[in-house]
Protein backbone atom coordinates (compact mmCIF):
# COMPACT_ATOMS: atom_id res chain seq x y z
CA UNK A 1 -1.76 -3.58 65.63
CA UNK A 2 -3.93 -4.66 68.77
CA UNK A 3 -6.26 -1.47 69.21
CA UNK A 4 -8.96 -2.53 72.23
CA UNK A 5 -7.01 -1.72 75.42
CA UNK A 6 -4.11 -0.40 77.03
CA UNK A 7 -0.47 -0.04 75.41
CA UNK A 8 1.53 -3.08 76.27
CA UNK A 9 4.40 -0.57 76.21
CA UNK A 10 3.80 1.51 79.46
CA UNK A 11 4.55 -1.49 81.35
CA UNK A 12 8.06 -0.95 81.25
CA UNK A 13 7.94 1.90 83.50
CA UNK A 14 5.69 1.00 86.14
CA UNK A 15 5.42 3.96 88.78
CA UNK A 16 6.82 6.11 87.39
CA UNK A 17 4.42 9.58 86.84
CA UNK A 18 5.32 9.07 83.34
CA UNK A 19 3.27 5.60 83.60
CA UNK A 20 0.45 7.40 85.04
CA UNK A 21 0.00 9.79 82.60
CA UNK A 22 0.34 7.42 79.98
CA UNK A 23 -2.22 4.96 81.73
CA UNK A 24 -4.80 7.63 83.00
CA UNK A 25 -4.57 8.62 79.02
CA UNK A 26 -4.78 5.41 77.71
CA UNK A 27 -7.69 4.79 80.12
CA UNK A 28 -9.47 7.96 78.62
CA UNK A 29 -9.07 7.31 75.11
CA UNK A 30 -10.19 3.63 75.40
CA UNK A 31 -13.50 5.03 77.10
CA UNK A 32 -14.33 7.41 74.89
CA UNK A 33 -13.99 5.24 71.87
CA UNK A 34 -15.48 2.38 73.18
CA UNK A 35 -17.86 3.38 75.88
CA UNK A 36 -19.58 7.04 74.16
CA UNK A 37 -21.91 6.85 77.04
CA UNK A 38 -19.52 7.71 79.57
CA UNK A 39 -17.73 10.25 81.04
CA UNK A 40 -14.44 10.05 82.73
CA UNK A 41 -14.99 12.38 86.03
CA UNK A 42 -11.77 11.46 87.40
CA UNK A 43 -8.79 9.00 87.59
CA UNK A 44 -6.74 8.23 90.60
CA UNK A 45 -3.47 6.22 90.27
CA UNK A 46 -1.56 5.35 93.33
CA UNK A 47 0.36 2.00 94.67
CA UNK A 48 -0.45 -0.16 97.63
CA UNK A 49 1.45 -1.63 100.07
CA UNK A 50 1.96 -4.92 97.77
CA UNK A 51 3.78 -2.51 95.37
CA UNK A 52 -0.01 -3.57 93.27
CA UNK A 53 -0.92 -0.21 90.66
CA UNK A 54 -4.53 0.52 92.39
CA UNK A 55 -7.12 2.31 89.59
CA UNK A 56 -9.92 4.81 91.03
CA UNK A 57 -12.35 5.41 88.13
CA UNK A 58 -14.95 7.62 88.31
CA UNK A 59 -17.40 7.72 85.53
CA UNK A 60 -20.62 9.68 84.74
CA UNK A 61 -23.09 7.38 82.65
CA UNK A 62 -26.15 9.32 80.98
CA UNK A 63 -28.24 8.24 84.00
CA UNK A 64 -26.31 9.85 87.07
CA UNK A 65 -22.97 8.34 88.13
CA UNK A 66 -20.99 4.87 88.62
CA UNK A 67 -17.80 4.54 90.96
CA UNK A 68 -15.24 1.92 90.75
CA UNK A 69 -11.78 0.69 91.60
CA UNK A 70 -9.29 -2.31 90.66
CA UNK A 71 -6.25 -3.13 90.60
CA UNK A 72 -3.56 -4.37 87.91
CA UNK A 73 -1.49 -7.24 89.27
């Protein structure tokens, strides 16, 4: 069973709320297992114009803080 990353499975619902729960979970439990360091201070799911799923991440990282945002094509 693959165990680094998201759950292939979520992708069947894309934009749905119930996909951004799953995701923004997903997201948090791969962080905290993989990345101790950091903090999740927020996640914002939304979708662009392109109909493109657009990730906000906010982290905190022991030093002070790191923003960031991508998108899943």
């Amino acid at each position: 069973m693959r165990d680094f990353g998201i759950d292939p499975n979520i992708i069947d619902n894309l934009n749905t709320e119930s996909f951004k729960q799953r995701l923004k979970n997903d997201i948090i439990t791969q962080i905290e297992k993989y990345e101790p360091r950091a903090k999740v201070n927020s996640i914002n799911i939304s979708i662009d114009t392109d109909g493109l799923t657009v990730i906000k991440l906010k982290l905190r990282i022991l030093e002070g803080s790191y923003e960031t945002a991508f998108k899943l094509q």
